[in-house]
N, C-alpha and C. Protein backbone atom coordinates (compact mmCIF):
# COMPACT_ATOMS: atom_id res chain seq x y z
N UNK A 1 0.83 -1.19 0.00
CA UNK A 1 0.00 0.00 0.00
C UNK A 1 0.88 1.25 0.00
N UNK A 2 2.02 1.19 0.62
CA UNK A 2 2.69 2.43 1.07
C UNK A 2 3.41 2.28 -0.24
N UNK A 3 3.58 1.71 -1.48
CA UNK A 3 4.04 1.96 -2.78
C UNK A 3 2.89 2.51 -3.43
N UNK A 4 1.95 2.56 -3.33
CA UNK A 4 1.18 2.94 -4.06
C UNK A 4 0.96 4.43 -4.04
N UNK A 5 1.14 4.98 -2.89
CA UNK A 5 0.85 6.14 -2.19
C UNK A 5 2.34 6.60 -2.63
N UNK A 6 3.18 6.61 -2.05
CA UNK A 6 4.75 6.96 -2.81
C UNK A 6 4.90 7.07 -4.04
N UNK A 7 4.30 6.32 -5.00
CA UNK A 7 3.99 6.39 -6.53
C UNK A 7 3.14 7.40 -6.69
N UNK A 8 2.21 7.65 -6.38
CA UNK A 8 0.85 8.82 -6.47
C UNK A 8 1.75 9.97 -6.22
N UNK A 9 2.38 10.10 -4.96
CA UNK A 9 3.23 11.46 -4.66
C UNK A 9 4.14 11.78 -5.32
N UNK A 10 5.10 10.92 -5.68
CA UNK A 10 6.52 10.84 -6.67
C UNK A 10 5.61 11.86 -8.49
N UNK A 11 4.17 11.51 -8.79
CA UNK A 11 3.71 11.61 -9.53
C UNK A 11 3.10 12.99 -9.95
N UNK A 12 2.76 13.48 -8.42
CA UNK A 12 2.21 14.97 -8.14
C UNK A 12 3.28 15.88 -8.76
N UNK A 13 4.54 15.13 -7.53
CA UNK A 13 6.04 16.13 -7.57
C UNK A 13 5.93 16.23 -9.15
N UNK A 14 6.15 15.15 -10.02
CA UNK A 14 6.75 15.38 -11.20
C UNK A 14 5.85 16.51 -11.99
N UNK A 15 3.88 16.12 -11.89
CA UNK A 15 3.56 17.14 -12.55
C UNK A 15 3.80 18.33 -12.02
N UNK A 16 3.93 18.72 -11.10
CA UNK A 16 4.32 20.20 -10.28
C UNK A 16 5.92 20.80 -10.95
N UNK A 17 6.81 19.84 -10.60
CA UNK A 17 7.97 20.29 -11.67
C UNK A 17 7.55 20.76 -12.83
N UNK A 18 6.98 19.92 -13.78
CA UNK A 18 6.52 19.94 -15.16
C UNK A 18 5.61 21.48 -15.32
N UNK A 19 4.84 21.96 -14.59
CA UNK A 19 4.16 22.84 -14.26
C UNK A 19 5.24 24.21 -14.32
N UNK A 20 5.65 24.22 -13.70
CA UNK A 20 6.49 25.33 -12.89
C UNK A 20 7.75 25.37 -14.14
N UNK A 21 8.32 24.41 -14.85
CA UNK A 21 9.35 24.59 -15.69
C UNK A 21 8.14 25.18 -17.30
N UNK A 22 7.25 24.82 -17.60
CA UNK A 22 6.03 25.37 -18.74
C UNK A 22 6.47 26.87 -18.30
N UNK A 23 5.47 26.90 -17.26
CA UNK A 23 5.31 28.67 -16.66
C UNK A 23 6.81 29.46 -17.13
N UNK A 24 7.72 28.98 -16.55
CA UNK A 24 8.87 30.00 -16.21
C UNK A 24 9.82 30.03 -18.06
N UNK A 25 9.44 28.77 -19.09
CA UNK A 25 9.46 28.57 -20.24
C UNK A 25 8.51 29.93 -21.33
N UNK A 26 7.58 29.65 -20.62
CA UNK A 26 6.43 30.64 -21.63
C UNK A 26 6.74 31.91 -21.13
N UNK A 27 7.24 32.81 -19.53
CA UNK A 27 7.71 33.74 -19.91
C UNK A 27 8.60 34.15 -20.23
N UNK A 28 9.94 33.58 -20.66
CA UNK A 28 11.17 33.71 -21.13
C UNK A 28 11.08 34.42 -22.47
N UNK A 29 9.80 33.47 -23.11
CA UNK A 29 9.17 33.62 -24.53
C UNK A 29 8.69 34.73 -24.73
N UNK A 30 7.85 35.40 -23.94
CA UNK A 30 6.95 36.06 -24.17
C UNK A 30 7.51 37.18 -23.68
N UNK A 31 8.99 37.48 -23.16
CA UNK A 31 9.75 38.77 -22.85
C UNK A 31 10.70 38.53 -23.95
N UNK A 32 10.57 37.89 -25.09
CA UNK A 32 11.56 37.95 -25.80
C UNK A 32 11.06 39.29 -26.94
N UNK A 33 12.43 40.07 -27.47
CA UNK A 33 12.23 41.18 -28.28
C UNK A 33 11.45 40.94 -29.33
N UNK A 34 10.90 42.22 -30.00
CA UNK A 34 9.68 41.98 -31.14
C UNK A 34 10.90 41.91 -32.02
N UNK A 35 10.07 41.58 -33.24
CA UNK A 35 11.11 41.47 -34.84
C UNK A 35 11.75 42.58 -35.35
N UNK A 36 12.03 43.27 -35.98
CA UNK A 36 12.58 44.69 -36.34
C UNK A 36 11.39 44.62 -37.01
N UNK A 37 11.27 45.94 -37.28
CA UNK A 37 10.12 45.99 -38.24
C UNK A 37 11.03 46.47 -39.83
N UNK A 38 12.04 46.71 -40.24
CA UNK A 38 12.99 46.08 -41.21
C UNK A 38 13.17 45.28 -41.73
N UNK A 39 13.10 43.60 -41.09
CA UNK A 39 13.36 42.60 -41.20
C UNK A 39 12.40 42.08 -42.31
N UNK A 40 13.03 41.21 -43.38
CA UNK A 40 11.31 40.97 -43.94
C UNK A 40 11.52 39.05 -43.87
N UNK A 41 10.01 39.24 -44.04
CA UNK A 41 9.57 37.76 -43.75
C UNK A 41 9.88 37.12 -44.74
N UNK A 42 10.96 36.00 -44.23
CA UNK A 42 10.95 34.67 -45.53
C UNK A 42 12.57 34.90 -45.45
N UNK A 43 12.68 33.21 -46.54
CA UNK A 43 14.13 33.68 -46.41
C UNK A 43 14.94 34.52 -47.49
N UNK A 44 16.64 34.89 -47.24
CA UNK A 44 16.96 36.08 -47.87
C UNK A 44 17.31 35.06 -48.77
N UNK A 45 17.44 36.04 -50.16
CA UNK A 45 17.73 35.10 -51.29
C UNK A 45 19.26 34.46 -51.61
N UNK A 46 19.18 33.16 -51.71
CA UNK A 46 20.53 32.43 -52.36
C UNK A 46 22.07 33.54 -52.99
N UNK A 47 23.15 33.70 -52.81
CA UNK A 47 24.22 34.43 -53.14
C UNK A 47 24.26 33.39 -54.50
N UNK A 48 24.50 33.75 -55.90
CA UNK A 48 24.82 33.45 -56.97
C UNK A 48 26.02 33.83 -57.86
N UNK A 49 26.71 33.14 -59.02
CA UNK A 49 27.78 33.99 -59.06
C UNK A 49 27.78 32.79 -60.53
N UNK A 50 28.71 33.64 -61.50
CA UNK A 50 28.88 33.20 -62.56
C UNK A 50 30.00 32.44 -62.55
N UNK A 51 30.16 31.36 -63.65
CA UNK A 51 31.02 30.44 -63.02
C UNK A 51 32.48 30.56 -64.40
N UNK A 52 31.63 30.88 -65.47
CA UNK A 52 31.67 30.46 -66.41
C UNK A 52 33.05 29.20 -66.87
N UNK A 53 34.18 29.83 -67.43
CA UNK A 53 35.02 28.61 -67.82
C UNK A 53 36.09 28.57 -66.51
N UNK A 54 35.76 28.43 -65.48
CA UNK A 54 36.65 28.01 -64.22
C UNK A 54 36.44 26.64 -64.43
N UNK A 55 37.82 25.91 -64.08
CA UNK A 55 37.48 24.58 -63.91
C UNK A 55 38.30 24.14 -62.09
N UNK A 56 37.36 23.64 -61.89
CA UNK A 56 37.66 22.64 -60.24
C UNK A 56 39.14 21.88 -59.79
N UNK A 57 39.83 21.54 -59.03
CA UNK A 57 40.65 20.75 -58.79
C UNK A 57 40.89 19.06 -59.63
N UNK A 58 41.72 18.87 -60.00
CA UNK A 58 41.65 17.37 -60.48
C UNK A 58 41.09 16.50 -59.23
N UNK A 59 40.88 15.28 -59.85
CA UNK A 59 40.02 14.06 -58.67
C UNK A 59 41.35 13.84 -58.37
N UNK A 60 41.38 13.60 -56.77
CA UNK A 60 42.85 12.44 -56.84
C UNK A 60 42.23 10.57 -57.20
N UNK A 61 43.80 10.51 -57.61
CA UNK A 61 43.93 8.88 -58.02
C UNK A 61 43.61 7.87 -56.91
N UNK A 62 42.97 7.40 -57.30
CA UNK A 62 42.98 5.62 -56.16
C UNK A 62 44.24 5.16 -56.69
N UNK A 63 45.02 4.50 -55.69
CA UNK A 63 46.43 3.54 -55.85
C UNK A 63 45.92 2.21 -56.03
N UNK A 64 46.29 1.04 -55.93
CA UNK A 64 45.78 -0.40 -56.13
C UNK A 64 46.74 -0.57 -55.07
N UNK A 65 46.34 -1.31 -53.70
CA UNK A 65 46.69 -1.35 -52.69
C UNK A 65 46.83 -2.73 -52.66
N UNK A 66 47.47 -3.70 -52.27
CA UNK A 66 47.87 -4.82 -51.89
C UNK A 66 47.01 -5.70 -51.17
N UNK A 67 47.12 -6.90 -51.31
CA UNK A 67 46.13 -7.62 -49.81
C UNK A 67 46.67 -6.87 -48.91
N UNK A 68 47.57 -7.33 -48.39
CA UNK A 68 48.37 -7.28 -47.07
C UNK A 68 48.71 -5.62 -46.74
N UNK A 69 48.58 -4.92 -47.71
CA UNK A 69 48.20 -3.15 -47.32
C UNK A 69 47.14 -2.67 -46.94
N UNK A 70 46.05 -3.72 -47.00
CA UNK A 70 44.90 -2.71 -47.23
C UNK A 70 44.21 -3.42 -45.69
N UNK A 71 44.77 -4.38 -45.58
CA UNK A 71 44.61 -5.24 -44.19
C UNK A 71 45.36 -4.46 -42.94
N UNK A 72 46.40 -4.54 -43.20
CA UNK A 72 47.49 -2.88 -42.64
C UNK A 72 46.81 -2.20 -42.30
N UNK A 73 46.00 -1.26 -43.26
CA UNK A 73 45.69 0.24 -43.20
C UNK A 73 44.09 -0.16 -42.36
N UNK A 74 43.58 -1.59 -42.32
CA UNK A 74 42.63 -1.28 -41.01
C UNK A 74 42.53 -1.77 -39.79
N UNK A 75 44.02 -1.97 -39.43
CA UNK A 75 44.45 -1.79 -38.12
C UNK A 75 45.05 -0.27 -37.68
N UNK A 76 45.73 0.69 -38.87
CA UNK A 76 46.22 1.74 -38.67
C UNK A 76 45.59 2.60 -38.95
N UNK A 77 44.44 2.84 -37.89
CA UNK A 77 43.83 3.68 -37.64
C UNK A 77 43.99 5.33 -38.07
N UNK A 78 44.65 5.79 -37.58
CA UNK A 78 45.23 7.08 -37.33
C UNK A 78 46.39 7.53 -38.67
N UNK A 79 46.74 6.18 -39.75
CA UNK A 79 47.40 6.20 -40.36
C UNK A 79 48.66 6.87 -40.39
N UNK A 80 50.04 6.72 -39.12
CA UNK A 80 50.87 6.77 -39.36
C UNK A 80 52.04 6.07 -39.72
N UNK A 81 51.62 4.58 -40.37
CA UNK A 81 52.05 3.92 -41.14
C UNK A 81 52.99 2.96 -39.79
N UNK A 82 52.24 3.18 -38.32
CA UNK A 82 52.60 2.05 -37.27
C UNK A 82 51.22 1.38 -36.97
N UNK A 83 51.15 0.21 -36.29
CA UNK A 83 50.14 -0.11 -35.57
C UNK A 83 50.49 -0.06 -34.24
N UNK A 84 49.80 0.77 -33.51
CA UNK A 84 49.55 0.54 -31.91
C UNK A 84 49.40 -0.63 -31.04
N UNK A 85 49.37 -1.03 -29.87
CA UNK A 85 48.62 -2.33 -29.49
C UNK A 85 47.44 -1.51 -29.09
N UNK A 86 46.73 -0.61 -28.71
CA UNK A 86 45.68 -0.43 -28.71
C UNK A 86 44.77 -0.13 -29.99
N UNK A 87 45.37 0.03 -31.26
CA UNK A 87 45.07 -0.40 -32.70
C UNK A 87 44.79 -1.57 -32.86
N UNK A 88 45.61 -2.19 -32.27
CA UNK A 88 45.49 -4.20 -32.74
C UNK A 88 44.68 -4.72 -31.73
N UNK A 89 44.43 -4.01 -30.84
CA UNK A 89 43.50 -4.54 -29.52
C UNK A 89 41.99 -4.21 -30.39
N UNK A 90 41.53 -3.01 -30.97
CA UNK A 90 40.10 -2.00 -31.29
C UNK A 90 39.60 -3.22 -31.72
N UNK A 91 40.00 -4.27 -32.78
CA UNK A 91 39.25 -4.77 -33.48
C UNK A 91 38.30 -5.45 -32.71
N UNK A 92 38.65 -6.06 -31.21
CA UNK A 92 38.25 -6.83 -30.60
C UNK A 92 37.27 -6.17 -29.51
N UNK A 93 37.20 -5.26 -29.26
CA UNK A 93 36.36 -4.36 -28.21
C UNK A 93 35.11 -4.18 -28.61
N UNK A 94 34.43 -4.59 -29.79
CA UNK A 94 33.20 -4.71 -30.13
C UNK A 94 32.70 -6.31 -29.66
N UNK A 95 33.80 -7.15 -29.45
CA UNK A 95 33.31 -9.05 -29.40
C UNK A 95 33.17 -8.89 -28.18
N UNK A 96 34.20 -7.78 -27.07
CA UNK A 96 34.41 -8.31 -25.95
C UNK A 96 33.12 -7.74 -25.14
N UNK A 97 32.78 -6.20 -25.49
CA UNK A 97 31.85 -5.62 -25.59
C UNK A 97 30.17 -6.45 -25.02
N UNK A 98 30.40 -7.45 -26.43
CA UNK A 98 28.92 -8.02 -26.16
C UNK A 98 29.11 -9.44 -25.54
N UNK A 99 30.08 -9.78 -25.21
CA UNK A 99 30.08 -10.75 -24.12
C UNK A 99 29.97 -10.01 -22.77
N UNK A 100 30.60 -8.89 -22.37
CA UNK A 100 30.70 -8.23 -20.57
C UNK A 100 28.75 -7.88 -20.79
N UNK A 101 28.35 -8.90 -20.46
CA UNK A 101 26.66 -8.32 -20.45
C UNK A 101 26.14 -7.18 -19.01
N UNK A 102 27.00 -6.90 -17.56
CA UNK A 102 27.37 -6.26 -16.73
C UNK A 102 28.05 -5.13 -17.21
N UNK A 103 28.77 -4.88 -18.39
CA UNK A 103 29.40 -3.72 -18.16
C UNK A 103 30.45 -2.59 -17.16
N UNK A 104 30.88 -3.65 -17.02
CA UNK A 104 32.00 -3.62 -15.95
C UNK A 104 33.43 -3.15 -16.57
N UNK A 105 33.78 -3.79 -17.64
CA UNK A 105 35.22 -4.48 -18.46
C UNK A 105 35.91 -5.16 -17.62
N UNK A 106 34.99 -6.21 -17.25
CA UNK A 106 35.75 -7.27 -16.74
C UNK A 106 34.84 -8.72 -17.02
N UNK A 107 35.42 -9.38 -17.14
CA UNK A 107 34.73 -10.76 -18.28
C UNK A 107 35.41 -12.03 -17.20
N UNK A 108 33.91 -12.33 -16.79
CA UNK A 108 33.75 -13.51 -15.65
C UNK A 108 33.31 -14.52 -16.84
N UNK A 109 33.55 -15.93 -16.46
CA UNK A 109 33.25 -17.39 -16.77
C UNK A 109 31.96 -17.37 -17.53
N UNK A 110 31.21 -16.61 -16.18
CA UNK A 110 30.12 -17.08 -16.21
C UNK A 110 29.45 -16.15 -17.74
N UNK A 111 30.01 -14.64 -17.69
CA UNK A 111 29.70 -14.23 -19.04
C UNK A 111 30.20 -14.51 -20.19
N UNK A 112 31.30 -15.01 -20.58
CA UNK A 112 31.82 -15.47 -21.46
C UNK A 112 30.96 -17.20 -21.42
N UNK A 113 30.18 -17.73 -20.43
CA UNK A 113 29.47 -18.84 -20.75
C UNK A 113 28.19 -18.36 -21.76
N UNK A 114 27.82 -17.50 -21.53
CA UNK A 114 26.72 -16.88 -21.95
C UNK A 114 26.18 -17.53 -23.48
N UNK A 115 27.80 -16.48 -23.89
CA UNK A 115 27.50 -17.13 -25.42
C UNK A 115 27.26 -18.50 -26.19
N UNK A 116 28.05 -19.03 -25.24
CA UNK A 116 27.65 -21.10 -25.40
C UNK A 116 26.68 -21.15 -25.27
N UNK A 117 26.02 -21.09 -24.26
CA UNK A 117 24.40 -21.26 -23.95
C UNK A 117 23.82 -20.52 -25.00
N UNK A 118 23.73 -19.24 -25.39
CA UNK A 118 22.67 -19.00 -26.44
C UNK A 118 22.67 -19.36 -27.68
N UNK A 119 24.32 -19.85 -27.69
CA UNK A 119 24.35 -20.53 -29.00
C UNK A 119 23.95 -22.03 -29.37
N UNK A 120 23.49 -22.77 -28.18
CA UNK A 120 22.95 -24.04 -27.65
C UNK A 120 21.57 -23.70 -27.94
N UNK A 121 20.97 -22.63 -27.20
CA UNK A 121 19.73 -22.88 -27.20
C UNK A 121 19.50 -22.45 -28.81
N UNK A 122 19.73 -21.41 -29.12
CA UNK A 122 19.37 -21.11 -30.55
C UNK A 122 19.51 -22.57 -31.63
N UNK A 123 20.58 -23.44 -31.56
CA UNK A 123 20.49 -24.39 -32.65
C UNK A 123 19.40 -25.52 -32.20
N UNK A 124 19.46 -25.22 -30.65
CA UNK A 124 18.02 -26.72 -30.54
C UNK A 124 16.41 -26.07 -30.68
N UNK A 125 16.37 -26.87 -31.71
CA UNK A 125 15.44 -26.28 -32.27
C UNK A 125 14.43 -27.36 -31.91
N UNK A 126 14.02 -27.92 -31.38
CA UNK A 126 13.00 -28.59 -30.68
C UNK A 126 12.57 -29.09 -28.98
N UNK A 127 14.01 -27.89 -28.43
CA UNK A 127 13.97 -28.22 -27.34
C UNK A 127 14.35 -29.05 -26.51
N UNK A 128 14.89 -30.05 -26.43
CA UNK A 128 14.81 -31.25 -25.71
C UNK A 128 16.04 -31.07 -25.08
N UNK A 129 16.96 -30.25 -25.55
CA UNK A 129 18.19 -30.16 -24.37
C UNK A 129 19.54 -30.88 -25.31
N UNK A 130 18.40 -31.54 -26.31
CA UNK A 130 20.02 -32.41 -27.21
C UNK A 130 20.53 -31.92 -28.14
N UNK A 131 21.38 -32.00 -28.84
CA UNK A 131 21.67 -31.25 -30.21
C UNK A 131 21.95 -32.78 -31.23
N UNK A 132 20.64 -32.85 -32.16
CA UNK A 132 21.19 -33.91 -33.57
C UNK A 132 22.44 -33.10 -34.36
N UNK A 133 22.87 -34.52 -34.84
CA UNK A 133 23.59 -33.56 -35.94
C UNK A 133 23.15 -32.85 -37.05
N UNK A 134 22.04 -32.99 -37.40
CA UNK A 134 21.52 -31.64 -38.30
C UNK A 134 21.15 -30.31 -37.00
N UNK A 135 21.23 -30.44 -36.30
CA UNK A 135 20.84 -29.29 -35.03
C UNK A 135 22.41 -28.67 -35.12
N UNK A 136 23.10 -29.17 -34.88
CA UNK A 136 24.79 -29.36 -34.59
C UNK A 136 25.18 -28.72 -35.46
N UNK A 137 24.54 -29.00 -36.94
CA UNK A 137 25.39 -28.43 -38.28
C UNK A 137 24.95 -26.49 -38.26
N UNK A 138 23.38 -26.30 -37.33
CA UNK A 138 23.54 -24.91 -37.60
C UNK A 138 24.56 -24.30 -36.73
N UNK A 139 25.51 -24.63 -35.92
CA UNK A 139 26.23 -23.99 -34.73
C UNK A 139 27.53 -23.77 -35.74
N UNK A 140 28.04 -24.01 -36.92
CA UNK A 140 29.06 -23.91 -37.32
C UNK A 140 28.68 -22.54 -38.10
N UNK A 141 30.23 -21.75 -38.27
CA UNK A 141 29.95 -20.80 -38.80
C UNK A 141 29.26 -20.64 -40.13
N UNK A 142 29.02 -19.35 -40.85
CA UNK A 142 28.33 -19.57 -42.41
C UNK A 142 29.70 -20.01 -42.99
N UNK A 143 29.50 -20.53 -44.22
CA UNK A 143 30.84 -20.89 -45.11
C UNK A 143 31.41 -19.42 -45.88
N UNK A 144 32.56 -18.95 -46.29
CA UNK A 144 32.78 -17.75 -46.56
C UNK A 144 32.33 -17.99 -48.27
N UNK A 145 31.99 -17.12 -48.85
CA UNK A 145 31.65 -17.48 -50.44
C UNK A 145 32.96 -17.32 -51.16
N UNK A 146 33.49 -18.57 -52.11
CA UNK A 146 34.40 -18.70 -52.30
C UNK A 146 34.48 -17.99 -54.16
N UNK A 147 35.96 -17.31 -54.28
CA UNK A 147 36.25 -16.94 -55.63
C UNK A 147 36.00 -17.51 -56.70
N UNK A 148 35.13 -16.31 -57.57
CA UNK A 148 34.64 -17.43 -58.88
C UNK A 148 36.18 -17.31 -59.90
N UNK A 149 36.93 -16.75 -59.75
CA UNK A 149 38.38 -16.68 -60.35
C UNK A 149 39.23 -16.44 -59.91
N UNK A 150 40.25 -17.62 -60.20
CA UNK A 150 41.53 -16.88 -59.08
C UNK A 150 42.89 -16.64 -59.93
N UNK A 151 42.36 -15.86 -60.94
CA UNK A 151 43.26 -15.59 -61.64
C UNK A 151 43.54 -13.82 -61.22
């Protein structure tokens, strides 16, 4: 009972805040200066300018970057042509991320169990606690799609 009544009051307070911040809102407004009477309504028109035979900067070139460069360049963040260990660490702070389900940054057993279990329950797909081997086969990763030329 005494939650219920604490809820009702907690509820007053808030509309009374809510009240009192409107009021002291609408006259802020309503002491604000009139328009010039100069000013005209709408907006001022677009600045335009002739362009005629100017021409723009060249595009720069794309290089053809390497496997092993272009794999490089997304660990090197900041691109000064080092990798950091907190560069080589980033990639992983999104995995570790959604395992700490606490939010702590600190990764107990029991959250790093987490993911087993949901990855258990998600492939049993009928429940029973067992995994067939067609149950079994969805727990493996997707296959990567392989090159139609490897020339």
């Amino acid at each position: 009972m005494n939650r219920f009544l604490l809820g009702g009051l907690a509820v007053f307070v808030m509309m009374g805040i809510g009240l009192f911040w409107l009021q002291g809102r609408a006259e802020v407004e309503a002491s604000a200066p009139p328009p010039s009477a100069g000013a005209s309504i709408g907006p001022a028109p677009l600045p335009s300018a002739d362009v005629g035979d100017m021409v723009g900067p060249e595009l720069p070139e794309a290089t053809e970057l390497s496997r092993e460069q272009r794999r490089f360049f997304r660990y090197d963040r900041d691109r000064d042509k080092r990798i950091s260990r907190s560069e080589m660490l980033s990639t992983r702070a999104d995995a570790f991320r959604k395992l700490d389900k606490d939010g702590n940054n600190l990764l107990t057993f029991e959250e790093w169990a987490v993911a087993t279990v949901d990855k258990f329950a998600e492939a049993d797909v009928d429940r029973d606690q067992y995994l067939t081997p067609a149950e079994f086969r969805r727990t493996a990763p997707p296959p990567k799609p392989k090159a139609k030329c490897s020339c």
